[in-house]
Protein backbone atom coordinates (compact mmCIF):
# COMPACT_ATOMS: atom_id res chain seq x y z
CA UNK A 1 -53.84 -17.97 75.24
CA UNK A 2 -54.34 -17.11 78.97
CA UNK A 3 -50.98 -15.09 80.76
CA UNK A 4 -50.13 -14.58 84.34
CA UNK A 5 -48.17 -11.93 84.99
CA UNK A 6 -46.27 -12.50 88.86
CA UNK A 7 -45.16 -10.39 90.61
CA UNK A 8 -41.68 -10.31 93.44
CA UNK A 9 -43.84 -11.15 95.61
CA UNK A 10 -45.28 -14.23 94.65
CA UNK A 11 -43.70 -17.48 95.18
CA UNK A 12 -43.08 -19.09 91.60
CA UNK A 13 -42.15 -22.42 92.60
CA UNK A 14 -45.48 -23.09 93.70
CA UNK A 15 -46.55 -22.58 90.13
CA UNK A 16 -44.93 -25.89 89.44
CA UNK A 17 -47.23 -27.71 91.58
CA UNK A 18 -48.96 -28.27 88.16
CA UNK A 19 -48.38 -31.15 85.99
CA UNK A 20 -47.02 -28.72 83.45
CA UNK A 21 -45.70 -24.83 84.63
CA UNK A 22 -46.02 -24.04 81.17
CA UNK A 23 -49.27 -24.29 80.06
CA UNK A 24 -50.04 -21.06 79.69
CA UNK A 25 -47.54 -17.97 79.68
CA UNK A 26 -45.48 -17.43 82.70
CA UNK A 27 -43.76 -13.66 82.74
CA UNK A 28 -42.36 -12.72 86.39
CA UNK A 29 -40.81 -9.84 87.78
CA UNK A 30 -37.22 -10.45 89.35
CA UNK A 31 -33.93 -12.12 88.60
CA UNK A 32 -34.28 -15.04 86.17
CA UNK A 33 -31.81 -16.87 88.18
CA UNK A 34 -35.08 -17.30 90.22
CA UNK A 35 -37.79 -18.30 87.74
CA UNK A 36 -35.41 -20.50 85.85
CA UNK A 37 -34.48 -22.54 89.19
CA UNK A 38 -38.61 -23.50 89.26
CA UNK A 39 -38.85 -24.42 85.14
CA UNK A 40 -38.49 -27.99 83.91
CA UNK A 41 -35.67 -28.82 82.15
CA UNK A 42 -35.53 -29.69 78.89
CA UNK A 43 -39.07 -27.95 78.42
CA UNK A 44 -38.19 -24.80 76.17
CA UNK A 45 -37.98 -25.44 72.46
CA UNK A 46 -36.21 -21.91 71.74
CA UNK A 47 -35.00 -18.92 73.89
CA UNK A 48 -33.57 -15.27 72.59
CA UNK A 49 -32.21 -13.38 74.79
CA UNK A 50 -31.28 -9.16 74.38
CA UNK A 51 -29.20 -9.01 77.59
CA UNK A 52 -27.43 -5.72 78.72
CA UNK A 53 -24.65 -5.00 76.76
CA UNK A 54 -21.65 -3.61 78.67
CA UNK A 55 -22.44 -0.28 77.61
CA UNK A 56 -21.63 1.33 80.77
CA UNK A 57 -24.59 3.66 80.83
CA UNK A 58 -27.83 3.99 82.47
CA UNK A 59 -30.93 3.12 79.74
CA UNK A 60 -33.59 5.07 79.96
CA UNK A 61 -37.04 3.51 79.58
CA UNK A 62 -39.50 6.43 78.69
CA UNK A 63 -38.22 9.89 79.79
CA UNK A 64 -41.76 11.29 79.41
CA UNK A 65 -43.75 9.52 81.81
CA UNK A 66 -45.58 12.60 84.23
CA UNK A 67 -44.06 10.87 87.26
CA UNK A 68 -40.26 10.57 86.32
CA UNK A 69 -38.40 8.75 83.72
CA UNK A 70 -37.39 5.07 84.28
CA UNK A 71 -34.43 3.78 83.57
CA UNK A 72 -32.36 0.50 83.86
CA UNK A 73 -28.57 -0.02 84.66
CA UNK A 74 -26.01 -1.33 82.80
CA UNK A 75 -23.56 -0.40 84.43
CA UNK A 76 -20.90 -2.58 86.22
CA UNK A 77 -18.16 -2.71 88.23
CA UNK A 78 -15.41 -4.93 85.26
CA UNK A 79 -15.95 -6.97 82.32
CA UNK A 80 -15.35 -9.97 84.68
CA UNK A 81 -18.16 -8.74 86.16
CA UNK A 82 -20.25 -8.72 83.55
CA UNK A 83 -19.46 -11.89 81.81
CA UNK A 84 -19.74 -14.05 85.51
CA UNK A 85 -22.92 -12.70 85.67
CA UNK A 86 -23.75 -13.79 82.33
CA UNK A 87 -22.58 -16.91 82.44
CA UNK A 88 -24.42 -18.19 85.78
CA UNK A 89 -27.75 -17.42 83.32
CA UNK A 90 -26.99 -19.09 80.47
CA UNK A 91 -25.92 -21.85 81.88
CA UNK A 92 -29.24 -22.48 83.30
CA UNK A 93 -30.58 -21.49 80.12
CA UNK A 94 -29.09 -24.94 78.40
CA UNK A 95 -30.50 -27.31 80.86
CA UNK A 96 -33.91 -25.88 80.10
CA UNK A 97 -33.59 -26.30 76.29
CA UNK A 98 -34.95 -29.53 74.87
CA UNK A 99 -32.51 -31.75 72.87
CA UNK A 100 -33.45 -30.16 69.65
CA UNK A 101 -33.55 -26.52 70.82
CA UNK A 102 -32.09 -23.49 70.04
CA UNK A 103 -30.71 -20.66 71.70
CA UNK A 104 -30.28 -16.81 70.27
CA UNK A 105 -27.80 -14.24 71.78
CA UNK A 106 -28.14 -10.81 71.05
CA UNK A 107 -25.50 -8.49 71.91
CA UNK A 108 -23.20 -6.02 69.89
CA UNK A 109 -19.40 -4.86 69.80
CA UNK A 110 -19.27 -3.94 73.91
CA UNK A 111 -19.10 -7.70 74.73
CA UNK A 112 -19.49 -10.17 71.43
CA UNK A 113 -16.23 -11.46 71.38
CA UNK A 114 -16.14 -11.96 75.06
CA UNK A 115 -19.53 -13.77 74.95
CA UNK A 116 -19.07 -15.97 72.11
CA UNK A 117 -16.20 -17.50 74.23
CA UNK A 118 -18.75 -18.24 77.11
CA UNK A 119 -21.13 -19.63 74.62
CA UNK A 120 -18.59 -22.13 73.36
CA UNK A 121 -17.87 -23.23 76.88
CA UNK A 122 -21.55 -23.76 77.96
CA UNK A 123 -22.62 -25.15 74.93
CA UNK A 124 -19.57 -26.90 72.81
CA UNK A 125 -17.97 -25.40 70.02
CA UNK A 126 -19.30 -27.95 67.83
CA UNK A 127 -23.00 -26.55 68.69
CA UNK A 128 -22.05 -23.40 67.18
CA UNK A 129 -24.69 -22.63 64.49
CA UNK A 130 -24.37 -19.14 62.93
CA UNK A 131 -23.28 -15.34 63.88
CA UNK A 132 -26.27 -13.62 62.36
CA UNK A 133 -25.16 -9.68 61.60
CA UNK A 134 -27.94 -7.83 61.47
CA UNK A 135 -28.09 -4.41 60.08
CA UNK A 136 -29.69 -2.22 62.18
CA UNK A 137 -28.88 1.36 61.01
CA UNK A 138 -27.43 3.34 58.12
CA UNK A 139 -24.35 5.74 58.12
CA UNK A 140 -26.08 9.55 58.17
CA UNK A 141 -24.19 10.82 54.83
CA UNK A 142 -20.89 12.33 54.47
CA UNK A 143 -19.64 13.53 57.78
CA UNK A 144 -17.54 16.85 58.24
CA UNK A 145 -13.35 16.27 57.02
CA UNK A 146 -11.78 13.65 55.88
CA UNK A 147 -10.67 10.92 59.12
CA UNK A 148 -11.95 9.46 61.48
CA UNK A 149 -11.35 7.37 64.57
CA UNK A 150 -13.34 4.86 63.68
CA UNK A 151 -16.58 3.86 61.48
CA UNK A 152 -19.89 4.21 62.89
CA UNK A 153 -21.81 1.27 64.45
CA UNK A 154 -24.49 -0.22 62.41
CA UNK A 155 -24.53 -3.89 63.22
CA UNK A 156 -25.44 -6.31 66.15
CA UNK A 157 -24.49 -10.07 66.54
CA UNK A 158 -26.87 -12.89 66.92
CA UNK A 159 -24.82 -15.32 68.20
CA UNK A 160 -27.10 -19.05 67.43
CA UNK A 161 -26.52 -22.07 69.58
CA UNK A 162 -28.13 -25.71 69.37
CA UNK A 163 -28.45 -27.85 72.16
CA UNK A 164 -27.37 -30.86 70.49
CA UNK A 165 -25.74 -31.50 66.44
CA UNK A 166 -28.72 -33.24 65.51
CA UNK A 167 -31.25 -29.82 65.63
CA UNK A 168 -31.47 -28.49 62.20
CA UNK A 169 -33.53 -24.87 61.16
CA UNK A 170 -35.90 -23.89 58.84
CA UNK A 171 -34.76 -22.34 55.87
CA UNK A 172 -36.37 -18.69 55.47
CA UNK A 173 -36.37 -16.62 52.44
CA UNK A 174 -37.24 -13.10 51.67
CA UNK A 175 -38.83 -11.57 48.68
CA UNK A 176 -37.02 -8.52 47.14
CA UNK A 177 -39.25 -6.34 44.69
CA UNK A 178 -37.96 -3.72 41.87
CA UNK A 179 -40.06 -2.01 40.30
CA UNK A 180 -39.76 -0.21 36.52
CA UNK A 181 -41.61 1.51 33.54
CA UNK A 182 -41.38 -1.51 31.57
CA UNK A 183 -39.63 -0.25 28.62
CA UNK A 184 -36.01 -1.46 29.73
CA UNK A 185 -35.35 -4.35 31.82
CA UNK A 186 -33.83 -3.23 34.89
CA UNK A 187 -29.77 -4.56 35.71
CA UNK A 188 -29.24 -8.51 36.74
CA UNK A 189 -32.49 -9.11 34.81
CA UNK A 190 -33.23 -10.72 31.72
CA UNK A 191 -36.12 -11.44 29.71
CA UNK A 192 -37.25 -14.46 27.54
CA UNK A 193 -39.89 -13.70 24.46
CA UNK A 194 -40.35 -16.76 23.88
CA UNK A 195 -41.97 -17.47 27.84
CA UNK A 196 -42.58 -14.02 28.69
CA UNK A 197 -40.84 -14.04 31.59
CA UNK A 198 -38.32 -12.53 33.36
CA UNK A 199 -35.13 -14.30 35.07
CA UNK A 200 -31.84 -13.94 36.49
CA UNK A 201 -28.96 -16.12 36.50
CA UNK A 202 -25.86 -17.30 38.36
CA UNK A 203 -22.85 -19.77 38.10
CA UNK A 204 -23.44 -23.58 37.96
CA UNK A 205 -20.84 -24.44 40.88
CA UNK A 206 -20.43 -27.80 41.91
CA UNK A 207 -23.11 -29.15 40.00
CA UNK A 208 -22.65 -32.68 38.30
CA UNK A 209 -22.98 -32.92 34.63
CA UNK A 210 -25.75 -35.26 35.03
CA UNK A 211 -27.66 -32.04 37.02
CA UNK A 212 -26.72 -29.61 34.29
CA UNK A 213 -28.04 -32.37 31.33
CA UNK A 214 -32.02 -31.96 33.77
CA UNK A 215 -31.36 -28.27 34.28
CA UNK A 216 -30.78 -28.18 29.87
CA UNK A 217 -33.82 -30.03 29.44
CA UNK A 218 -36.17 -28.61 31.86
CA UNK A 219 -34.59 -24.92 29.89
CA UNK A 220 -32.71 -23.82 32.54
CA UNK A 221 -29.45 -23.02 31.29
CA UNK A 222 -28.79 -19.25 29.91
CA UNK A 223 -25.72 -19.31 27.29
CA UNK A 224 -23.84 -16.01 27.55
CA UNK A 225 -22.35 -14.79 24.58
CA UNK A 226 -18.73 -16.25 25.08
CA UNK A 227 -20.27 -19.47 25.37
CA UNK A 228 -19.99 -20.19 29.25
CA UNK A 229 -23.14 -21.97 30.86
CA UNK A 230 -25.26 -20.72 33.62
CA UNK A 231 -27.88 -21.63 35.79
CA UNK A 232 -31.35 -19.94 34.83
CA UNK A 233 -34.45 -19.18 37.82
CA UNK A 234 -37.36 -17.22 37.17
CA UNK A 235 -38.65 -14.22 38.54
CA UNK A 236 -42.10 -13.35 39.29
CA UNK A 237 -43.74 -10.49 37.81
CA UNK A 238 -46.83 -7.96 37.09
CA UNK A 239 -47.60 -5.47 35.72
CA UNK A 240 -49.61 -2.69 37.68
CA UNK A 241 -50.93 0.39 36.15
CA UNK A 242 -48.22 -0.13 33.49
CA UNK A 243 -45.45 -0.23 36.18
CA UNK A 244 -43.50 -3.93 36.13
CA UNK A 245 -42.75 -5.21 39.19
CA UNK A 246 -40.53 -7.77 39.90
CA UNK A 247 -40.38 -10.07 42.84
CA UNK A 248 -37.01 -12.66 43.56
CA UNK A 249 -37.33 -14.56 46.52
CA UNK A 250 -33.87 -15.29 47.96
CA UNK A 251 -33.17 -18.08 50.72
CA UNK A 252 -31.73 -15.88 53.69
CA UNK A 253 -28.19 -16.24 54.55
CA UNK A 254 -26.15 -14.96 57.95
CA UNK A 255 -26.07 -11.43 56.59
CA UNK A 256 -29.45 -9.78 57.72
CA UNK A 257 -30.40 -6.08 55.73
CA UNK A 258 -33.51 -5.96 54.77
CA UNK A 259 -35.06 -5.50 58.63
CA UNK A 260 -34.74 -1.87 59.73
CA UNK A 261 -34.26 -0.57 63.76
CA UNK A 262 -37.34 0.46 65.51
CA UNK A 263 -36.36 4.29 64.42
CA UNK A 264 -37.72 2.92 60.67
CA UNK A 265 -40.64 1.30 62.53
CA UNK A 266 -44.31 1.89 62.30
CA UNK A 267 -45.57 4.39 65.16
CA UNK A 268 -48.09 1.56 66.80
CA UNK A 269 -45.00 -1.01 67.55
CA UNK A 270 -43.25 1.42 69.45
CA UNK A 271 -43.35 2.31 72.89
CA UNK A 272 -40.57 3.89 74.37
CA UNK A 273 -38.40 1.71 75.37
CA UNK A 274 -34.75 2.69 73.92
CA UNK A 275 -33.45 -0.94 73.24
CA UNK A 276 -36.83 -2.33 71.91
CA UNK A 277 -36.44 -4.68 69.28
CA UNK A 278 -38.54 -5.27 65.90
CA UNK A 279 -41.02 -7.83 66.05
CA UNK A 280 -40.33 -8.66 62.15
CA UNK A 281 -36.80 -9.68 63.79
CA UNK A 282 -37.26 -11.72 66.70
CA UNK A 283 -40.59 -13.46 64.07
CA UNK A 284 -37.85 -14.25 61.69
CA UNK A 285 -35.98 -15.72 64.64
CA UNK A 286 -37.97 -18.06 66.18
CA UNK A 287 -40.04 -19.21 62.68
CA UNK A 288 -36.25 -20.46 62.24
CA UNK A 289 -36.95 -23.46 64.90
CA UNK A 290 -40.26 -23.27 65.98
CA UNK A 291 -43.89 -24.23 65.15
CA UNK A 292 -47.42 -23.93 66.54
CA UNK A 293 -47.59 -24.52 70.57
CA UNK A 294 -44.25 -25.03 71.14
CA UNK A 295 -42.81 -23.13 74.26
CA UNK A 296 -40.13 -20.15 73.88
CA UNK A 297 -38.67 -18.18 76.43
CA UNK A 298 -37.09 -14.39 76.87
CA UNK A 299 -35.06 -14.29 80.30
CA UNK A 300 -34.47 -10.00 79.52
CA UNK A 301 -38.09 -9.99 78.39
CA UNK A 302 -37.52 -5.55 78.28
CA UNK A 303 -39.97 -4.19 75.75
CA UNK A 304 -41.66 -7.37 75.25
CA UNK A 305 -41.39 -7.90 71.77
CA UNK A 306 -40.48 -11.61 72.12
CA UNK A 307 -43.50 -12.23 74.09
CA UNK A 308 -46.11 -10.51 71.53
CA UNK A 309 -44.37 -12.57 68.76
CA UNK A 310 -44.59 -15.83 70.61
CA UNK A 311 -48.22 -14.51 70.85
CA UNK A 312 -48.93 -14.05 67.09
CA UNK A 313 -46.97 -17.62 65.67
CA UNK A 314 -49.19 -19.39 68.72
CA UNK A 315 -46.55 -20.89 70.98
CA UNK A 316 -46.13 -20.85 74.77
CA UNK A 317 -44.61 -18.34 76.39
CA UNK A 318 -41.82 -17.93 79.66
CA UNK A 319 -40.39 -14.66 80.08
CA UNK A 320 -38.58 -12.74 82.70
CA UNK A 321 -37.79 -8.79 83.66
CA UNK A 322 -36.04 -6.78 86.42
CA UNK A 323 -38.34 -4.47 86.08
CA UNK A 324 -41.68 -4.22 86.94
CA UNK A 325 -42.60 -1.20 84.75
CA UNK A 326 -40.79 -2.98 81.67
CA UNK A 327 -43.36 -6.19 82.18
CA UNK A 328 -46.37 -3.77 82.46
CA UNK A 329 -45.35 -2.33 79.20
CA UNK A 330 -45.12 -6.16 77.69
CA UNK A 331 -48.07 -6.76 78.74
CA UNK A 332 -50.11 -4.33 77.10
CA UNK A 333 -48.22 -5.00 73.87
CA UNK A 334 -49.24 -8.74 73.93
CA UNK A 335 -53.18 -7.98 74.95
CA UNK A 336 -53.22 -6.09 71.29
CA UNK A 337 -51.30 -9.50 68.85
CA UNK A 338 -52.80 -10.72 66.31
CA UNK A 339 -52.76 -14.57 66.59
CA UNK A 340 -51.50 -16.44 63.41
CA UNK A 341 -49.84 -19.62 64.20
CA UNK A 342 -46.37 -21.41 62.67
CA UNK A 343 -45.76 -24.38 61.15
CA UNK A 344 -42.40 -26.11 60.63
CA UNK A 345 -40.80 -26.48 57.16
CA UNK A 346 -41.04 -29.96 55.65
């Protein structure tokens, strides 16, 4: 997949000359105001955006660099500011989508409930999909007395937007593995002799009594010892140098835990860049909507970790940065991905 990489001073619109401006990846320095003026509506098939977040502080890109630290405002002058600001770019952001798209909002306590209201404006309440609360941090221990003015900060909101009712996701799941000496089975677990297997169970709910008759026959249902039915899955397991392992995959809900900050990340993903995101993140975000050569876009492209996942899953590729030095860093990130392509769930 081929990139160009324009600069201020290049006039976009004349990119758009072409049958198709999005044939290949289009990242440009400057406002996306600009860029987004030149794009074809309805042409982008998913965009996340990590906007600033009304922190009221000056970021600091890489504080290292021989020849002076770079740095990014986000500073401003009100919250009325702010949001107007906001707003004008989302707004374009919508027309853009295609009728089955999806947008992604990043953002965190400074501004959420101030942008969520914009969101519902732009794009109807009705088109309101999910808050996804992702957990990016831990508390630090047990801190010194015993009050506080508040708790500490651990979460950000991804608020999810469709362009129309009928645009649906793909389910994702997540496999969570315990491991144990084999000689008691570890809590929530059970075992069955007679299969060899290990499962867990959980209430029947809603389900019909015609549903609980299949699940009975296909030896689903666990009896507890007062008697009460429940519904019976399997876990995978194996056993490893006499170590069992066990591995329950889970369908993943609005609550996200198991993906840790870039301070838990591996040292080749980062690279300086103090509000760089996880790829394993923004991969679990778009694999919600997307598949193989579809086109995604990142309006506050930053560290570029949108762009190198929209690398790796295969799709096309807009993006947009302020910041010349922040697309030069992107850049180099995406010249290094691993290509591996997405397909959508049937």
């Amino acid at each position: 997949m081929s990139m160009r990489v324009i600069s201020k001073k290049n006039n976009v619109s004349s990119l758009s000359k072409n049958k198709s401006p999005i044939l290949n990846d289009l990242v440009e320095v400057g406002d996306c105001l600009k860029l987004m003026s030149t794009l074809k509506r309805e042409s982008i098939k998913a965009i996340y955006i990590d906007p600033p977040f009304f922190t009221q502080k000056i970021q600091i890109i890489d504080s290292k660099r021989k020849t002076g630290s770079l740095s990014y405002s986000d500073k401003w002058k009100s919250m009325d500011e702010y949001l107007s600001w906001l707003s004008d770019r989302i707004s374009l952001m919508r027309n853009l989508l295609t009728a089955d798209g999806f947008i992604f909002v990043h953002c965190d306590w400074h501004s959420s409930h101030r942008i969520k209201c914009i969101l519902d404006d732009i794009f109807g309440v009705s088109n309101f999909r999910n808050e996804i609360i992702w957990q990016r941090s831990f508390t630090s221990g047990r801190s010194k007395g015993n009050t506080m003015l508040r708790f500490s900060n651990i979460t950000d909101s991804i608020f999810v937007y469709s362009k129309s009712q009928n645009s649906t996701l793909n389910k994702s799941f997540v496999t969570l593995q315990k491991k144990f000496n084999g000689s008691k089975t570890p809590a929530g677990f059970k075992f069955c002799p007679k299969e060899k297997k290990y499962f867990k169970t959980s209430p029947l709910g809603n389900y019909s009594e015609e549903s609980i008759a299949k699940f009975e026959k296909e030896g689903r249902i666990y009896l507890t010892k007062n008697g009460s039915k429940r519904l019976k899955y399997w876990v995978n397991s194996s056993d490893i140098n006499g170590k069992m392992e066990l591995a329950e995959i889970r369908e993943i809900g609005n609550l996200w835990t198991d993906i840790p900050s870039m301070m838990h990340s591996g040292r080749n993903e980062k690279i300086s860049y103090p509000t760089q995101k996880p790829m394993k993140l923004i991969e679990r975000i778009f694999s919600l909507c997307v598949e193989k050569g579809d086109t995604v876009a990142d309006f506050f492209l930053g560290s570029g970790t949108s762009w190198a996942v929209a690398q790796k899953l295969g799709c096309k590729f807009i993006g947009c940065d302020v910041k010349k030095d922040a697309v030069a860093l992107a850049k180099t990130r995406v010249s290094s991905v691993q290509h591996v392509g997405t397909k959508r769930a049937s």
